[in-house]
Protein backbone atom coordinates (compact mmCIF):
# COMPACT_ATOMS: atom_id res chain seq x y z
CA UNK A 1 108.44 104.90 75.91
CA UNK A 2 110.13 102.92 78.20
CA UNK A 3 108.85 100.09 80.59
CA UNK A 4 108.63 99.44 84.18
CA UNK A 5 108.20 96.30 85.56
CA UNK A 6 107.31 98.23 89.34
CA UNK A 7 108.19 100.49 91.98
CA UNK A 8 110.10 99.91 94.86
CA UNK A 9 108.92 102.20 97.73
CA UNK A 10 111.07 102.19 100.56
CA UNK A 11 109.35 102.55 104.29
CA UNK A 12 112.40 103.35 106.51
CA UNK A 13 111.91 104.19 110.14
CA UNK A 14 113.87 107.59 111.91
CA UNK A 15 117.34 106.49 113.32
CA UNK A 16 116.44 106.86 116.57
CA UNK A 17 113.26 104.44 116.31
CA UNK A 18 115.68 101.76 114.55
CA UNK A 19 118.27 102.28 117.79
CA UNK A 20 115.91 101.59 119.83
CA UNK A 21 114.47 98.46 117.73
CA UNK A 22 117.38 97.20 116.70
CA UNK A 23 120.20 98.13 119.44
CA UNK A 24 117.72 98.07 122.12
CA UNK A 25 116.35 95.20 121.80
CA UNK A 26 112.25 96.48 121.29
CA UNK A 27 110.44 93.88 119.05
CA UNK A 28 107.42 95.98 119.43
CA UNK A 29 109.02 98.51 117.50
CA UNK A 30 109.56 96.26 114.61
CA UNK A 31 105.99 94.83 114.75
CA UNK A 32 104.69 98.52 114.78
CA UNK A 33 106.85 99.66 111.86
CA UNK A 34 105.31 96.31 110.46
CA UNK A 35 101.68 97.40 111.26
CA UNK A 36 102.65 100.85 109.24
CA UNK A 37 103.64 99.33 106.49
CA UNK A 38 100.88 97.16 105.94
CA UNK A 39 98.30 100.07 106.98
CA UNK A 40 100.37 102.21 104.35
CA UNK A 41 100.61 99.80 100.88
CA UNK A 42 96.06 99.43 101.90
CA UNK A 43 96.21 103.37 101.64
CA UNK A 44 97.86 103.15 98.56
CA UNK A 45 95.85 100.23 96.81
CA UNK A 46 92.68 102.14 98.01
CA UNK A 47 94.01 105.76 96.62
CA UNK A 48 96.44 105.76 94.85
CA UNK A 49 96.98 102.56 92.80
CA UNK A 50 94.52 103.63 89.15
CA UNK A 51 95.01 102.48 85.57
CA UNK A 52 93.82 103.19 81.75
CA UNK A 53 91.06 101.91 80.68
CA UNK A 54 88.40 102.48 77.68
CA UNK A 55 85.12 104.19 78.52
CA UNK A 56 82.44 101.84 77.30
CA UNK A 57 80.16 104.36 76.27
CA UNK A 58 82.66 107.63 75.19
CA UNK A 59 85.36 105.07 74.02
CA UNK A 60 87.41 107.60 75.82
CA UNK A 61 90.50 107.13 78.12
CA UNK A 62 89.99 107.23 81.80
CA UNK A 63 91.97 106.55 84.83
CA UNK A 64 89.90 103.24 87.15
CA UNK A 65 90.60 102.86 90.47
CA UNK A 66 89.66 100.14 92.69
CA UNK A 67 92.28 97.77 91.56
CA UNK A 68 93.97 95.46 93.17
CA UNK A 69 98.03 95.29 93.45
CA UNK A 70 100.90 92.65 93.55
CA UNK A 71 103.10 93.84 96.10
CA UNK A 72 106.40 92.00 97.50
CA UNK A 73 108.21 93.39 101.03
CA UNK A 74 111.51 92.70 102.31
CA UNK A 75 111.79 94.18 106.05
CA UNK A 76 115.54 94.92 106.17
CA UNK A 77 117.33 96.10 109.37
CA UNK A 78 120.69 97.67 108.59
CA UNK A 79 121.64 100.08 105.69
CA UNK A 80 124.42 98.95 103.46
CA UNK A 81 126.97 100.73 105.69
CA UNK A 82 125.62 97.86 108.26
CA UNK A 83 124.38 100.76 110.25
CA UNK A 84 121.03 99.84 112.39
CA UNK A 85 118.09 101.04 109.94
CA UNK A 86 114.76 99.37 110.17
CA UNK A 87 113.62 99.94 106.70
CA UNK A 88 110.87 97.44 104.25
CA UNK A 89 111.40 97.58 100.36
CA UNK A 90 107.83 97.12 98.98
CA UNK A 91 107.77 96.05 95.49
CA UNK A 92 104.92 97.39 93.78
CA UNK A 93 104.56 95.31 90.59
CA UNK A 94 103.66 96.91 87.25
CA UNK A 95 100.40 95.35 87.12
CA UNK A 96 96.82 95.48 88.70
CA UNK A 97 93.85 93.20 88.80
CA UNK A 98 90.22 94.88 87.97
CA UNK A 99 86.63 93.76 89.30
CA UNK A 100 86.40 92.42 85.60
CA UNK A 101 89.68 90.17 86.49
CA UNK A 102 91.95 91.55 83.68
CA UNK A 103 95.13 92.49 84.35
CA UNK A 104 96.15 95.96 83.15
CA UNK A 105 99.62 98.35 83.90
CA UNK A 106 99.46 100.60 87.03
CA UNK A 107 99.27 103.98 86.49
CA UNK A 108 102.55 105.44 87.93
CA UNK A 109 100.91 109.52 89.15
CA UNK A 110 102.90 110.55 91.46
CA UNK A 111 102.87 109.18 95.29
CA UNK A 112 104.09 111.50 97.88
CA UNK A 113 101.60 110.94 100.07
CA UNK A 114 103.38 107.02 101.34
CA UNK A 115 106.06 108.54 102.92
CA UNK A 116 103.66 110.96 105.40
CA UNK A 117 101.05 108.24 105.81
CA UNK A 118 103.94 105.98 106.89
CA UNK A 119 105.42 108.02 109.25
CA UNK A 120 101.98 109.37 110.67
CA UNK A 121 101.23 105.54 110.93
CA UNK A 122 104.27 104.66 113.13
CA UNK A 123 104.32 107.47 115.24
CA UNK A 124 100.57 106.67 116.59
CA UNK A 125 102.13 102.94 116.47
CA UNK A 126 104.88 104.13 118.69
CA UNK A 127 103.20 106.43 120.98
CA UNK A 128 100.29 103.08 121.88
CA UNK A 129 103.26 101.06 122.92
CA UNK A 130 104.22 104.50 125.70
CA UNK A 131 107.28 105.69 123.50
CA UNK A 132 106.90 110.47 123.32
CA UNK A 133 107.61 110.97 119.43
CA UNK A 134 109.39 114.39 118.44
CA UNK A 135 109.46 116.00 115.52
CA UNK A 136 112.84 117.15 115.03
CA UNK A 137 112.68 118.90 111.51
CA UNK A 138 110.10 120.52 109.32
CA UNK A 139 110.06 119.42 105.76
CA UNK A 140 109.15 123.20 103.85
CA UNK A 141 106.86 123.04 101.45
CA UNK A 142 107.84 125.17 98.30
């Protein structure tokens, strides 16, 4: 088995939104990619942040939710080409905190909802501060 100490879930805004944040100049842009982010990691520590724990009564193990996470975010705002790219890094430690207070290892089952809530998140972000959002491809299902 082999240990890890978090996640690191990248939010990173279209090109075009960072061109206009970041070229043009539009601090709104940033503080509603911001506002995404934040709305984002609650959707995650609300549904989809669970651990193990021991059934009291079936001394059987079952997945808890309603714990709380340690997350760190760095807002970057070029890629490493030094491209504009308005992008955060959230750090999702390893560990979360239970009503009880003891601290137990996330459950890592699988997350790719925080990409779509992200995007859905800026977009309505976006389109309150009077910017038309496109979408310009269609991610198939399979």
């Amino acid at each position: 088995m082999e240990h890890h100490p978090g996640r690191d879930v990248t939010m990173s805004a279209p090109k075009s939104v960072s061109l206009v944040a970041m070229i043009g100049g539009d601090e709104r842009i940033v503080e509603a990619h911001d506002r995404a982010v934040r709305t984002t990691l609650g959707w995650v520590e609300k549904n989809a942040v669970l651990t193990r724990m021991q059934d009291g009564t079936t001394g059987a193990t079952v997945h808890a939710d309603g714990q709380k996470t340690v997350v760190a975010t760095v807002r970057h705002d070029t890629s490493r080409s030094l491209d504009p790219q308005l992008h955060t890094h959230c750090v999702i430690a390893n560990m979360v905190q239970g009503a009880d207070g003891h601290w137990r290892t996330m459950v890592n089952d699988g997350q790719k909802a925080i990409s779509a809530i992200y995007r859905a998140e800026l977009a309505e972000g976006l389109g309150r501060l009077g910017y038309k959002v496109e979408r310009t491809h269609v991610t198939r299902r399979r």
